[in-house]
PDB file of N, CA and C in Angstrom:
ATOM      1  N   UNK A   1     -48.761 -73.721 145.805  1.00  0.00           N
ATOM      2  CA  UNK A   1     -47.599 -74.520 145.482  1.00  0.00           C
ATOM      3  C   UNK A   1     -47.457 -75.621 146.533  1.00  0.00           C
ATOM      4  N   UNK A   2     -47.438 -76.838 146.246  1.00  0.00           N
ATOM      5  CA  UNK A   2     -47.522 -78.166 146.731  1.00  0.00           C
ATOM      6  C   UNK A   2     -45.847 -77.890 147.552  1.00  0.00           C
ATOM      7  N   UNK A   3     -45.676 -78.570 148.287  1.00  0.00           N
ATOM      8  CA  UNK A   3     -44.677 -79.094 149.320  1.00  0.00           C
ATOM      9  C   UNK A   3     -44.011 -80.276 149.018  1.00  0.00           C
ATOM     10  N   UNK A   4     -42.541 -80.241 148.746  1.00  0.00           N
ATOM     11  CA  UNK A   4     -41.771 -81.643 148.239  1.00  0.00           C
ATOM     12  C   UNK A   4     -41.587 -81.988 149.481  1.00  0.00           C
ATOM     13  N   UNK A   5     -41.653 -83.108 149.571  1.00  0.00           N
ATOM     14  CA  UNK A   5     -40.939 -84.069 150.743  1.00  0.00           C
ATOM     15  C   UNK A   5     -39.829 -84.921 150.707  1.00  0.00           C
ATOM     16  N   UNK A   6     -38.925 -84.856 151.583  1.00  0.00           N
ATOM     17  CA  UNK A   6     -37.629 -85.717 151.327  1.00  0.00           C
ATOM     18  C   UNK A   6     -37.954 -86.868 152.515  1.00  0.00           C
ATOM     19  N   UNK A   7     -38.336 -88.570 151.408  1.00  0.00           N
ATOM     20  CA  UNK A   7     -38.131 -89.604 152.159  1.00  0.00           C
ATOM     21  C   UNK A   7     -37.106 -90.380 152.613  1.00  0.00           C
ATOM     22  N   UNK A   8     -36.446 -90.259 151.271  1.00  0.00           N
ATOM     23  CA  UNK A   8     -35.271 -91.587 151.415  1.00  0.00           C
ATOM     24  C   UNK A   8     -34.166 -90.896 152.727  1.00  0.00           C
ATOM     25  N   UNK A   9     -33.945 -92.029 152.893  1.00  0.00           N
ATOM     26  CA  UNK A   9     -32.479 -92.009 153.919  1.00  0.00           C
ATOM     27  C   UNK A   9     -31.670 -91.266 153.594  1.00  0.00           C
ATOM     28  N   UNK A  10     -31.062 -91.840 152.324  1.00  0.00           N
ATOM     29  CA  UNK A  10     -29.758 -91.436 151.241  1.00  0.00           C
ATOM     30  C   UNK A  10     -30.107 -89.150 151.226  1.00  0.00           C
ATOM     31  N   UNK A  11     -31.415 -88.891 151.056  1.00  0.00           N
ATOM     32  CA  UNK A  11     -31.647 -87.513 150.836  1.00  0.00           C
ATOM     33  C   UNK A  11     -31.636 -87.034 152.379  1.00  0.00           C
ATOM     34  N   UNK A  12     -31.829 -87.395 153.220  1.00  0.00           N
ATOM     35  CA  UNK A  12     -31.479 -86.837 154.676  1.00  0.00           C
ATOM     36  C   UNK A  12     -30.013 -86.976 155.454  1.00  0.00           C
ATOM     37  N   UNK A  13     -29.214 -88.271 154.435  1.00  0.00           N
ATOM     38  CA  UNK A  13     -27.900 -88.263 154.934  1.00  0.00           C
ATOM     39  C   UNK A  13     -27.261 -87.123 154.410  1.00  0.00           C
ATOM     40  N   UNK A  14     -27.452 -87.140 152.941  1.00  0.00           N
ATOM     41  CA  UNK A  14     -27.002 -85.998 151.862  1.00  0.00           C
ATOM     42  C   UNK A  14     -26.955 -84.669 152.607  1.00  0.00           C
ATOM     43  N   UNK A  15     -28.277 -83.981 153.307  1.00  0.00           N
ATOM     44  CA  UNK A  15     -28.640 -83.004 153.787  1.00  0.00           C
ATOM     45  C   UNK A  15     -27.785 -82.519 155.038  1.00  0.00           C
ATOM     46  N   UNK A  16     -27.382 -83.878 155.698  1.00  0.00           N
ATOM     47  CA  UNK A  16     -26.516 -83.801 156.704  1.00  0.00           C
ATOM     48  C   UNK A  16     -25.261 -83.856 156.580  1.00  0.00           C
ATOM     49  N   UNK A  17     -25.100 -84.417 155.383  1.00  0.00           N
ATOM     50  CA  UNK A  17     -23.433 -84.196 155.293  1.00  0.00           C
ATOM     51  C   UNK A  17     -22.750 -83.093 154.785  1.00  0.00           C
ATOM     52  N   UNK A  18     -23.941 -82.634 153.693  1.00  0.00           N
ATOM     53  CA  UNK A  18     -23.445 -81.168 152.948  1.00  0.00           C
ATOM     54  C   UNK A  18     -24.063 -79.945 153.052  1.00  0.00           C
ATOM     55  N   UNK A  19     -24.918 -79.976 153.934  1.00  0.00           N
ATOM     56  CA  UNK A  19     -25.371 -79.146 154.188  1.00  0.00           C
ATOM     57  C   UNK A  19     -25.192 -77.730 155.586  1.00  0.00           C
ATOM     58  N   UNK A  20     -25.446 -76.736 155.123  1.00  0.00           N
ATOM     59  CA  UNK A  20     -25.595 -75.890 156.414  1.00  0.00           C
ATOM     60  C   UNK A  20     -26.464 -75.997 157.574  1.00  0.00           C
ATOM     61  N   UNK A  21     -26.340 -75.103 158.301  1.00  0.00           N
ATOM     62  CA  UNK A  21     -27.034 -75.135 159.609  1.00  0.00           C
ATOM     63  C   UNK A  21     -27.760 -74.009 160.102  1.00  0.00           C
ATOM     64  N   UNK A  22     -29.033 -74.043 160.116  1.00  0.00           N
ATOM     65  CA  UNK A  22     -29.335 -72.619 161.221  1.00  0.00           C
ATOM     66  C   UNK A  22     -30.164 -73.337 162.284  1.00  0.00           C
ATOM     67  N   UNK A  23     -30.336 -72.463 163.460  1.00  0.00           N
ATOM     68  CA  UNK A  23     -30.370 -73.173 164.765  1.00  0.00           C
ATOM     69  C   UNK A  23     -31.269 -71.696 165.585  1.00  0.00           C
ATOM     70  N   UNK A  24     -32.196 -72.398 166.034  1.00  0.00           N
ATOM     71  CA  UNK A  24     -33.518 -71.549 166.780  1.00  0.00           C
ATOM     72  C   UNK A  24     -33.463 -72.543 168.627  1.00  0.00           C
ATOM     73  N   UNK A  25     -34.303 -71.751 168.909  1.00  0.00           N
ATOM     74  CA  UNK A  25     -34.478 -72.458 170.284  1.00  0.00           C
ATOM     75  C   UNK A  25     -35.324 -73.922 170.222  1.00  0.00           C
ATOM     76  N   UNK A  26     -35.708 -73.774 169.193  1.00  0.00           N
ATOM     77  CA  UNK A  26     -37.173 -75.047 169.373  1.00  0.00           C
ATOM     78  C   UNK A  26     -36.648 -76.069 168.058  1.00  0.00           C
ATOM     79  N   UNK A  27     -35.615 -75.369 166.628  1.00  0.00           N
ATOM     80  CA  UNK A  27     -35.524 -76.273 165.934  1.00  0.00           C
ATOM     81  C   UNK A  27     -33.855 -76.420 165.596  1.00  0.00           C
ATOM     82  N   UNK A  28     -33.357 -76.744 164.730  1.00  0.00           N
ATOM     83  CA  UNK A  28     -32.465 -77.441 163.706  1.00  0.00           C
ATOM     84  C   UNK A  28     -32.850 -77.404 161.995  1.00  0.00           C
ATOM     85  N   UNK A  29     -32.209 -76.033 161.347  1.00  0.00           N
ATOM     86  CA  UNK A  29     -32.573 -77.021 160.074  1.00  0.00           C
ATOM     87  C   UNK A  29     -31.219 -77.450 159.469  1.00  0.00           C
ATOM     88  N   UNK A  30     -31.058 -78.301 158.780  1.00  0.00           N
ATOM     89  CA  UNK A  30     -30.195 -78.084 157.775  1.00  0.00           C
ATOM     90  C   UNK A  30     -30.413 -78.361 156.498  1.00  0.00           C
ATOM     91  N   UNK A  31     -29.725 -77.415 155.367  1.00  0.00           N
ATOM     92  CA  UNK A  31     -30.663 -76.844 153.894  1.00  0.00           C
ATOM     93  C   UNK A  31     -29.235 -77.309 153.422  1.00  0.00           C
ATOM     94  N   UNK A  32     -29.648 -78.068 152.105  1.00  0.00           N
ATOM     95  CA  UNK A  32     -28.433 -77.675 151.371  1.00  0.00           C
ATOM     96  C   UNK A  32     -29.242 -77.774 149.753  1.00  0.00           C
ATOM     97  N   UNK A  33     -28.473 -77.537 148.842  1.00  0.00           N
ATOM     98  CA  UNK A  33     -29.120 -77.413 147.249  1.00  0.00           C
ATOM     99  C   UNK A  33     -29.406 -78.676 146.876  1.00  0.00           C
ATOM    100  N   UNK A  34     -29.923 -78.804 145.605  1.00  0.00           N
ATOM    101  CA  UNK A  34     -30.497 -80.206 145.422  1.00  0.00           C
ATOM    102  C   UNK A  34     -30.360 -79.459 143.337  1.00  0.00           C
ATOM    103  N   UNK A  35     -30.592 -80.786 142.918  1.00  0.00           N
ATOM    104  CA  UNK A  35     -30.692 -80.775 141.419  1.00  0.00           C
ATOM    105  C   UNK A  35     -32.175 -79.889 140.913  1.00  0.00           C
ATOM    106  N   UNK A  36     -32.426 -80.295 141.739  1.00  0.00           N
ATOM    107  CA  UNK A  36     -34.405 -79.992 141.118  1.00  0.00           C
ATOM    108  C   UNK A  36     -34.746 -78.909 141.309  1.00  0.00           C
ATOM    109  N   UNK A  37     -35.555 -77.971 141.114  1.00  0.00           N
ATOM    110  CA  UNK A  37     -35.983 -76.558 141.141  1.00  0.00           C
ATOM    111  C   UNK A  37     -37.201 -76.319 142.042  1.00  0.00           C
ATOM    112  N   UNK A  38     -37.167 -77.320 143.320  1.00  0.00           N
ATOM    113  CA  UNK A  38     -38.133 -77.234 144.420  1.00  0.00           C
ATOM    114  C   UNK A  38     -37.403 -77.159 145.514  1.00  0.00           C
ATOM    115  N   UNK A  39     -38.573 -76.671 146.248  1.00  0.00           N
ATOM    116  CA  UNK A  39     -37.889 -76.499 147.725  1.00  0.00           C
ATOM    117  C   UNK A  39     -38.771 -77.659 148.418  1.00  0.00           C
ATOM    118  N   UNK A  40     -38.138 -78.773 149.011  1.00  0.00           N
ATOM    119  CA  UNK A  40     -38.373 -80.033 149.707  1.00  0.00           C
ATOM    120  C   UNK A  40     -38.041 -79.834 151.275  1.00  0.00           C
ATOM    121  N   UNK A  41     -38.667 -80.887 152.134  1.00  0.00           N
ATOM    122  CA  UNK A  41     -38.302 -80.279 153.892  1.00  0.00           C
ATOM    123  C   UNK A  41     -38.877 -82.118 154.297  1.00  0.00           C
ATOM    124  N   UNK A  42     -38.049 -82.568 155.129  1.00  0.00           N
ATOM    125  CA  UNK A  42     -37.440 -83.463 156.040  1.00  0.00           C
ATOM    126  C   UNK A  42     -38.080 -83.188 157.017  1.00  0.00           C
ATOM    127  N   UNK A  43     -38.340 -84.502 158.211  1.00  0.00           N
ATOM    128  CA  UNK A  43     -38.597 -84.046 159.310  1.00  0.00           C
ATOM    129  C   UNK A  43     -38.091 -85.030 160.290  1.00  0.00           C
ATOM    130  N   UNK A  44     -37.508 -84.333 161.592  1.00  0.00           N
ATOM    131  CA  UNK A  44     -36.164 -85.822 162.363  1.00  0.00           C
ATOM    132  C   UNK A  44     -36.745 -85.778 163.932  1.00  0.00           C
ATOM    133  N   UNK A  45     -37.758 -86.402 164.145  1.00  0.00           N
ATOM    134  CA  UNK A  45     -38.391 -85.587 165.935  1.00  0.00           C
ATOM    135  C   UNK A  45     -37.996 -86.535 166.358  1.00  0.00           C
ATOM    136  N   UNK A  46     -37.057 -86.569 167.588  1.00  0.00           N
ATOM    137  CA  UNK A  46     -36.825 -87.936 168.400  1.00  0.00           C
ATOM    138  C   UNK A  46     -37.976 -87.859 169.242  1.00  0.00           C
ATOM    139  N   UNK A  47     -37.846 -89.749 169.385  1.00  0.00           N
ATOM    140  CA  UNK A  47     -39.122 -89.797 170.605  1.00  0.00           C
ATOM    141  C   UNK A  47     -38.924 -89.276 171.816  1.00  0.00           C
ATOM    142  N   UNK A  48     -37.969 -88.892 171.809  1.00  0.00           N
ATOM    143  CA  UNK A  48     -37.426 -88.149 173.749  1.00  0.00           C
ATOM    144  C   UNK A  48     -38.077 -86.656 173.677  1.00  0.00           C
ATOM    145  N   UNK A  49     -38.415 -86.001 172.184  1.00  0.00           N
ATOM    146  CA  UNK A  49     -39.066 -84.664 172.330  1.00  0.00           C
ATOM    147  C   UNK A  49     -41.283 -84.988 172.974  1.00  0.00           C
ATOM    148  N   UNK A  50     -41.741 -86.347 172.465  1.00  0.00           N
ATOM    149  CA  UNK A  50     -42.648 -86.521 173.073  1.00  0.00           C
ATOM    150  C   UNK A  50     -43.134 -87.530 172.162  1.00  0.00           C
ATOM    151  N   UNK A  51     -44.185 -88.473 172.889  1.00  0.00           N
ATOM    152  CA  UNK A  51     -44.657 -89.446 172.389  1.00  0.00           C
ATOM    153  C   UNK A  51     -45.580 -89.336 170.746  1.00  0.00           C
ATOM    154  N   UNK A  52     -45.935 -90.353 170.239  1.00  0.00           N
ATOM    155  CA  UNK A  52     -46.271 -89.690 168.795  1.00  0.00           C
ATOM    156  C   UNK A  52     -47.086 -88.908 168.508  1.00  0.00           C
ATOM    157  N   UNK A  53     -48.433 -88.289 168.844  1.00  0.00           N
ATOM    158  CA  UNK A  53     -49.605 -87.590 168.948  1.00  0.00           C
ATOM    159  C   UNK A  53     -48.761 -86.240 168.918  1.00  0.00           C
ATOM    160  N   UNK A  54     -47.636 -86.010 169.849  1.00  0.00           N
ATOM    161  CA  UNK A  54     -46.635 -84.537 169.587  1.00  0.00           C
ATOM    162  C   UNK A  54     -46.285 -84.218 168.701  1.00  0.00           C
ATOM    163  N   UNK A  55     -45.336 -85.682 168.429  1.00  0.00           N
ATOM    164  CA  UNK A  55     -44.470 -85.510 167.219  1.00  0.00           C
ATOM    165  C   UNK A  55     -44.940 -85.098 165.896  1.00  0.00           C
ATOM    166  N   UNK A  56     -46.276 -86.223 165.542  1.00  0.00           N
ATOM    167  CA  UNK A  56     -47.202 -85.678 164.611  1.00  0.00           C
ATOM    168  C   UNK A  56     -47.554 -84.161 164.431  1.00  0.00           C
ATOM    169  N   UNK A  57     -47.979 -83.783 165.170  1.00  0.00           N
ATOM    170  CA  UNK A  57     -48.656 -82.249 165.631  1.00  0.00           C
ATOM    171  C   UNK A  57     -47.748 -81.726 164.771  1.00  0.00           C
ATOM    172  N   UNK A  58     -46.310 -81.434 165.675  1.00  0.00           N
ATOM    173  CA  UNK A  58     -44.859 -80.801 165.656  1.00  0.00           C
ATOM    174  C   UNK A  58     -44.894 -80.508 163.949  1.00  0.00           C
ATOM    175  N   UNK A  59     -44.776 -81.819 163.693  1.00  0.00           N
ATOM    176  CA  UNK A  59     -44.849 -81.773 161.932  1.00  0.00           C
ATOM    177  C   UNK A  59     -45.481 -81.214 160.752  1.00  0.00           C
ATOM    178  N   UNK A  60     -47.352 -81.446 161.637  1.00  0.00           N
ATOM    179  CA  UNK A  60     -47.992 -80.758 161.126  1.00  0.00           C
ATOM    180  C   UNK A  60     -48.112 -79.470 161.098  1.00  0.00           C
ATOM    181  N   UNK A  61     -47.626 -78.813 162.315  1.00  0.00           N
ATOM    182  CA  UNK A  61     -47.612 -77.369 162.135  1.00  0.00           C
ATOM    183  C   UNK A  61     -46.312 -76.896 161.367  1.00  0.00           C
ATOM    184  N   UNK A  62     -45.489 -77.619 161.540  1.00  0.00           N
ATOM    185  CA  UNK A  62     -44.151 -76.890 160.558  1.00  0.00           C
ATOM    186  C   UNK A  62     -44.268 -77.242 159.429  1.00  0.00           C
ATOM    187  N   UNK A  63     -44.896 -77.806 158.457  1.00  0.00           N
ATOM    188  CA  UNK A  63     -44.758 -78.305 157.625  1.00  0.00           C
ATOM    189  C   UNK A  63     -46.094 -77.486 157.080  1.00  0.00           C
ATOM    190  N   UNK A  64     -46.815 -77.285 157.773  1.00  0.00           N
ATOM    191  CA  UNK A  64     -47.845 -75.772 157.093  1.00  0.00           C
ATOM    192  C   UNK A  64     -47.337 -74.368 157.037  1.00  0.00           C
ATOM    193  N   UNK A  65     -46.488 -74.571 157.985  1.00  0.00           N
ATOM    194  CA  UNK A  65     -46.038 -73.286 157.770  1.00  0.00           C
ATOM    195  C   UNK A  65     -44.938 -73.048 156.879  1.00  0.00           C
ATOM    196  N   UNK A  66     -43.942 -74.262 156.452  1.00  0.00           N
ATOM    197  CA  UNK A  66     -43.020 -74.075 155.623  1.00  0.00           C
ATOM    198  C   UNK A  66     -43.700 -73.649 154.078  1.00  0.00           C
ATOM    199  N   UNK A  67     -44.605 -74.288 154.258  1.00  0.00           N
ATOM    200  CA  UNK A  67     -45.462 -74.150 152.643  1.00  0.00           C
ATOM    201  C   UNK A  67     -46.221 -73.000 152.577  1.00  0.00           C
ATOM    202  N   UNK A  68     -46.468 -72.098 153.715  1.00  0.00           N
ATOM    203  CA  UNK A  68     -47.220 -71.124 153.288  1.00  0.00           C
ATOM    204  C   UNK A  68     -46.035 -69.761 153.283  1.00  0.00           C
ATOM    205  N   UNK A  69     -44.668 -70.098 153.842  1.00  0.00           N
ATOM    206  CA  UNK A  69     -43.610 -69.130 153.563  1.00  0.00           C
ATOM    207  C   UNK A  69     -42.994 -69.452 152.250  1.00  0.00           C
ATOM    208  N   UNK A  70     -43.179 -70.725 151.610  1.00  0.00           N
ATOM    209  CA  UNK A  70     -42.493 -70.884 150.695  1.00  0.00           C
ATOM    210  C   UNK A  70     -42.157 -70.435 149.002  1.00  0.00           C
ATOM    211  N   UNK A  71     -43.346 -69.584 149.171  1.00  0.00           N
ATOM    212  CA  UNK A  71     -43.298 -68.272 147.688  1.00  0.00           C
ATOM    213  C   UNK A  71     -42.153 -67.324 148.168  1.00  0.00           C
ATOM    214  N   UNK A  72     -41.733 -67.274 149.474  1.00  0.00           N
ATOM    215  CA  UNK A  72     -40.689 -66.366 149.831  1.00  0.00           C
ATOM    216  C   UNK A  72     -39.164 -66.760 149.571  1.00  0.00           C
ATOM    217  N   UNK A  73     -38.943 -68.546 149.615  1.00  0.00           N
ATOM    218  CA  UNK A  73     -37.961 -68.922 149.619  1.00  0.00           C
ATOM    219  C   UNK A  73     -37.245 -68.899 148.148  1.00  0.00           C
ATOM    220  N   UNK A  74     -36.339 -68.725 148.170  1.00  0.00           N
ATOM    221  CA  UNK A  74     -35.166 -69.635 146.930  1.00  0.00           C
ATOM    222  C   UNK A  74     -35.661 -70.836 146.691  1.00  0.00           C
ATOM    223  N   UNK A  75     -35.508 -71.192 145.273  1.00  0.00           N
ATOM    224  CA  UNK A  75     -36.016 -72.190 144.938  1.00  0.00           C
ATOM    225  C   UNK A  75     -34.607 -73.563 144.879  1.00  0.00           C
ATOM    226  N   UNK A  76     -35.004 -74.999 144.941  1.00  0.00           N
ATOM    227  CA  UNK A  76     -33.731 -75.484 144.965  1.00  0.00           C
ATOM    228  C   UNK A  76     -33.233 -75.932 145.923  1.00  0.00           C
ATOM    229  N   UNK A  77     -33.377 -76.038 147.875  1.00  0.00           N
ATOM    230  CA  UNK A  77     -33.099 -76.163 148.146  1.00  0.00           C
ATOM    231  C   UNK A  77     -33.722 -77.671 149.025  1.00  0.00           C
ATOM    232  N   UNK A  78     -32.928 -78.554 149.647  1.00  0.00           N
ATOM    233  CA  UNK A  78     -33.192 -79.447 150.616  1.00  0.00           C
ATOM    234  C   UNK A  78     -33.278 -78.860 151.957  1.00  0.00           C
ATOM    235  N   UNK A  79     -34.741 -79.451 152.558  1.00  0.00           N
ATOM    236  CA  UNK A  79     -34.642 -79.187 154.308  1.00  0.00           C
ATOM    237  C   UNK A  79     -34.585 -79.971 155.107  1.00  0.00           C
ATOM    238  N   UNK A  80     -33.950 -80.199 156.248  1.00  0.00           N
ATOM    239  CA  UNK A  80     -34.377 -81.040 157.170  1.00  0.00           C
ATOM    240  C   UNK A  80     -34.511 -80.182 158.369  1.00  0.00           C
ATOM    241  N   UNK A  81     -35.414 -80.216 159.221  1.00  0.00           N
ATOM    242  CA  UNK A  81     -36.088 -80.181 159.989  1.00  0.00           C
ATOM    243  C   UNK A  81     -35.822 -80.951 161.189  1.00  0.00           C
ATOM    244  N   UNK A  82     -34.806 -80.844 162.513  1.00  0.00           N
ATOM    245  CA  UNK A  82     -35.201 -81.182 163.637  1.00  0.00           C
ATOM    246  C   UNK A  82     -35.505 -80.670 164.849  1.00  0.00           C
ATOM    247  N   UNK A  83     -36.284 -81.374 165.509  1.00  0.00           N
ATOM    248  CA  UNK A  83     -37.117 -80.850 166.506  1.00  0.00           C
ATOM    249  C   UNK A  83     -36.729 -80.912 167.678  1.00  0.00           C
ATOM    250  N   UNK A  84     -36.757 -79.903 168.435  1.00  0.00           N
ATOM    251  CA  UNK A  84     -36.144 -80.302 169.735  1.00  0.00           C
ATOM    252  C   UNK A  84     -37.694 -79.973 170.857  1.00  0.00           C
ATOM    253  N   UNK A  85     -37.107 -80.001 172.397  1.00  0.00           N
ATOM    254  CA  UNK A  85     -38.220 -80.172 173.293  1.00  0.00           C
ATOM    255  C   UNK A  85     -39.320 -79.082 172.987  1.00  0.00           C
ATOM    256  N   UNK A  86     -38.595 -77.762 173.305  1.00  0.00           N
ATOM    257  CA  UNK A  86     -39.750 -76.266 172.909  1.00  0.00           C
ATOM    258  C   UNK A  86     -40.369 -76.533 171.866  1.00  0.00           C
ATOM    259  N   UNK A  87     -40.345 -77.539 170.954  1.00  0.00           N
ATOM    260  CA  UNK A  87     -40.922 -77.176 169.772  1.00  0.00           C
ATOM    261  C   UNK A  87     -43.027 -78.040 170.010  1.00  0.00           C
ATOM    262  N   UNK A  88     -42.617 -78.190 171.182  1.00  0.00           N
ATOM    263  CA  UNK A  88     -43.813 -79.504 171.509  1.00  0.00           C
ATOM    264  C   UNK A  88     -44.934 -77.867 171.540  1.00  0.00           C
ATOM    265  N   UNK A  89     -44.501 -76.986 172.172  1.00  0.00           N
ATOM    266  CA  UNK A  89     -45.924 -75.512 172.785  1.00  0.00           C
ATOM    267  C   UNK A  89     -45.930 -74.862 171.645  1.00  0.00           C
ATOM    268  N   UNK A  90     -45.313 -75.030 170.253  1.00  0.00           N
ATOM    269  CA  UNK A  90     -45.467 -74.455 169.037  1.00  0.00           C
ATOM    270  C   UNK A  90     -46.419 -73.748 168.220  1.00  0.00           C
ATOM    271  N   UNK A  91     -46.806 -73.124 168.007  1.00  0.00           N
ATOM    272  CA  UNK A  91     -48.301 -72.514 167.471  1.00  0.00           C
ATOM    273  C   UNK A  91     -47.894 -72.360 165.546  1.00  0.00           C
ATOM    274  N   UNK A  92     -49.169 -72.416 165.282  1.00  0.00           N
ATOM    275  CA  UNK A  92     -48.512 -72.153 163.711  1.00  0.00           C
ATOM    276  C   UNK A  92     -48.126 -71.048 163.365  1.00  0.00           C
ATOM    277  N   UNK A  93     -48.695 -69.642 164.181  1.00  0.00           N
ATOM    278  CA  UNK A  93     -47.881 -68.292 164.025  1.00  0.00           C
ATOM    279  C   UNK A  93     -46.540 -68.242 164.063  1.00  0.00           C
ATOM    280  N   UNK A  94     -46.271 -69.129 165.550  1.00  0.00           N
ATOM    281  CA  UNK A  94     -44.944 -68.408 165.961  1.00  0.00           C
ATOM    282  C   UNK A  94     -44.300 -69.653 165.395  1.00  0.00           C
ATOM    283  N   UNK A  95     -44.301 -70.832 164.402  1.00  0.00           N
ATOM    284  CA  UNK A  95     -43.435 -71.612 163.956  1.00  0.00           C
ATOM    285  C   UNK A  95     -43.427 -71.157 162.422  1.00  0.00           C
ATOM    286  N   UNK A  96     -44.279 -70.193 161.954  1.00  0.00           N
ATOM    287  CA  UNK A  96     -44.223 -69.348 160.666  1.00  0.00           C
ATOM    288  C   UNK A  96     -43.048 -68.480 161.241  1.00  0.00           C
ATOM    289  N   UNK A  97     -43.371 -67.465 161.793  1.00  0.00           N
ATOM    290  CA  UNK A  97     -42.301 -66.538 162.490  1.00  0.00           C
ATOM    291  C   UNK A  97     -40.805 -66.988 162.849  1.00  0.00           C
ATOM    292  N   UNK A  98     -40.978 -68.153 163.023  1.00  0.00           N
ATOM    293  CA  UNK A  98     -39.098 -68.753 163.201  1.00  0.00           C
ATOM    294  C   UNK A  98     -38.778 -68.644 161.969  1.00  0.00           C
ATOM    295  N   UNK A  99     -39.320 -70.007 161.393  1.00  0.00           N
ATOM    296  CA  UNK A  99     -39.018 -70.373 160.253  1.00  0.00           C
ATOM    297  C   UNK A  99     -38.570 -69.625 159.161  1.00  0.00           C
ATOM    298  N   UNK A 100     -39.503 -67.701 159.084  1.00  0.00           N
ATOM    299  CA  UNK A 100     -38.634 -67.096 158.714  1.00  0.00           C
ATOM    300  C   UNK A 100     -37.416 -66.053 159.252  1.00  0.00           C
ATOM    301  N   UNK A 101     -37.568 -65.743 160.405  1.00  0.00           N
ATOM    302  CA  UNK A 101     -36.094 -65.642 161.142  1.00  0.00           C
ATOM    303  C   UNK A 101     -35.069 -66.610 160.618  1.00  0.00           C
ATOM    304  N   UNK A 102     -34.899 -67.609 160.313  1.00  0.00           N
ATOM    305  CA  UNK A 102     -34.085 -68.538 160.004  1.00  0.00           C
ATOM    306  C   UNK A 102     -34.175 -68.473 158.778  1.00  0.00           C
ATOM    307  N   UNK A 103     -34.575 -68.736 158.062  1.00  0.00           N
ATOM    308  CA  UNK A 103     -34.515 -68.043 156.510  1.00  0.00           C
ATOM    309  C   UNK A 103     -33.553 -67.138 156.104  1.00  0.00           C
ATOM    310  N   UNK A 104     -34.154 -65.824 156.929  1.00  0.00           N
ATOM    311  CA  UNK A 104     -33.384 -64.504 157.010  1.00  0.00           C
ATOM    312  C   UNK A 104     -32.350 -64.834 157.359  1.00  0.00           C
ATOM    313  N   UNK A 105     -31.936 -65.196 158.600  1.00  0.00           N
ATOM    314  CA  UNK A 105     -30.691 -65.566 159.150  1.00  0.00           C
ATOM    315  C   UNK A 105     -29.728 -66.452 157.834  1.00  0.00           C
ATOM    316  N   UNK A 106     -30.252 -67.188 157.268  1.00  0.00           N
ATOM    317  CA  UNK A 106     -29.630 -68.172 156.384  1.00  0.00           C
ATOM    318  C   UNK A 106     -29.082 -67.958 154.680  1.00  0.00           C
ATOM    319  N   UNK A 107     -30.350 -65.987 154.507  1.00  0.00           N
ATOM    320  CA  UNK A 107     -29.854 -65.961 153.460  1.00  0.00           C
ATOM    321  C   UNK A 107     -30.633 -66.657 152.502  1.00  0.00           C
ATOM    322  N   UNK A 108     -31.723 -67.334 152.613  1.00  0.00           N
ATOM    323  CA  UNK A 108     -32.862 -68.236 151.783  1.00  0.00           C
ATOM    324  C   UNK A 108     -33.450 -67.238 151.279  1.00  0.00           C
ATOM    325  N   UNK A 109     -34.032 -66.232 151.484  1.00  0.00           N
ATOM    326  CA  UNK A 109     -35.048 -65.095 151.202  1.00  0.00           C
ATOM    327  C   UNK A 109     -35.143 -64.446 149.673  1.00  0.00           C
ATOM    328  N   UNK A 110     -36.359 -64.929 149.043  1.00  0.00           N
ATOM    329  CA  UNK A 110     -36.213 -63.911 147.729  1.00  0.00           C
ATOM    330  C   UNK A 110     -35.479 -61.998 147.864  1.00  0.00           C
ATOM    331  N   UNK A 111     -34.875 -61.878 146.961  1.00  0.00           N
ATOM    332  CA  UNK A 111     -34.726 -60.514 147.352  1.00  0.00           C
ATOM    333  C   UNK A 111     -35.481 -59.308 147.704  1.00  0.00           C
ATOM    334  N   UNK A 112     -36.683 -59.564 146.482  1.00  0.00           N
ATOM    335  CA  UNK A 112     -38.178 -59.234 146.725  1.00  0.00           C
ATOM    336  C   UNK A 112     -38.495 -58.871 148.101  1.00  0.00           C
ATOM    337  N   UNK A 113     -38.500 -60.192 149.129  1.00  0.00           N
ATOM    338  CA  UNK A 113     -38.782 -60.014 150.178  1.00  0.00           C
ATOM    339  C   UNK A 113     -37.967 -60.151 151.305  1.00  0.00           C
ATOM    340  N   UNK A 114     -36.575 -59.492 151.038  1.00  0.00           N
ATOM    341  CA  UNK A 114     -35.860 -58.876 152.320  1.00  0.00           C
ATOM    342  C   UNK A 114     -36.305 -57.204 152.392  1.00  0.00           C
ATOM    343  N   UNK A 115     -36.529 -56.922 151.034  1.00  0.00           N
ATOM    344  CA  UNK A 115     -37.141 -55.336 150.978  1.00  0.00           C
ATOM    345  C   UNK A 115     -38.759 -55.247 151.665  1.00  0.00           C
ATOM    346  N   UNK A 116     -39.447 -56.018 151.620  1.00  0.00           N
ATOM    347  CA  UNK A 116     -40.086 -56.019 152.564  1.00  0.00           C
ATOM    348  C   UNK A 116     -40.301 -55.723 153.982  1.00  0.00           C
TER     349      UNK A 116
END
């Protein structure tokens, strides 16, 4: 299952204005519902977390890992994604492993797989 992406402005203001919050040491997301029956993910790295070669990285690993948890998620929802400094030593394990801590934490989780 392919990965939606949220470009426009207007869909990351949206995300921020109506949306919830869960909060890790390394990220920020905030999720809120959307019309469409996909799960889409944002990404907000200021340049103060590290120059672009990081930032890139940062992205690339969360953004593999959102898609390979994402048979787990609720369908429907908007993500955004920000990054803070910790998130620069990130590995794709342990940014799989947040990502669903925060999930859990948030209540995203098929039911399927809270019984898990």
């Amino acid at each position: 299952m392919a990965c939606g992406r949220i470009k426009k402005s207007w869909e990351f203001k949206h995300t921020y204005r109506y949306g919830k919050t869960l909060v890790s040491r390394s990220v920020v997301i905030y999720f809120c519902t959307n019309k469409i029956c996909i799960n889409r993910i944002g990404f907000s790295i200021s340049k103060k977390v590290g120059k672009s070669v990081k930032r890139h990285r940062i992205k690339r690993v969360y953004r593999e890992a959102f898609c390979h948890i994402q048979g787990m998620i609720k369908q429907g929802f908007d993500f955004v994604l920000i990054a803070r400094a910790p998130a620069v030593e990130m590995d794709y394990h342990r940014a799989k492993e947040e990502l669903l801590y925060l999930c859990r934490k948030g209540r995203l989780l098929k039911q399927r797989e809270l019984n898990d």
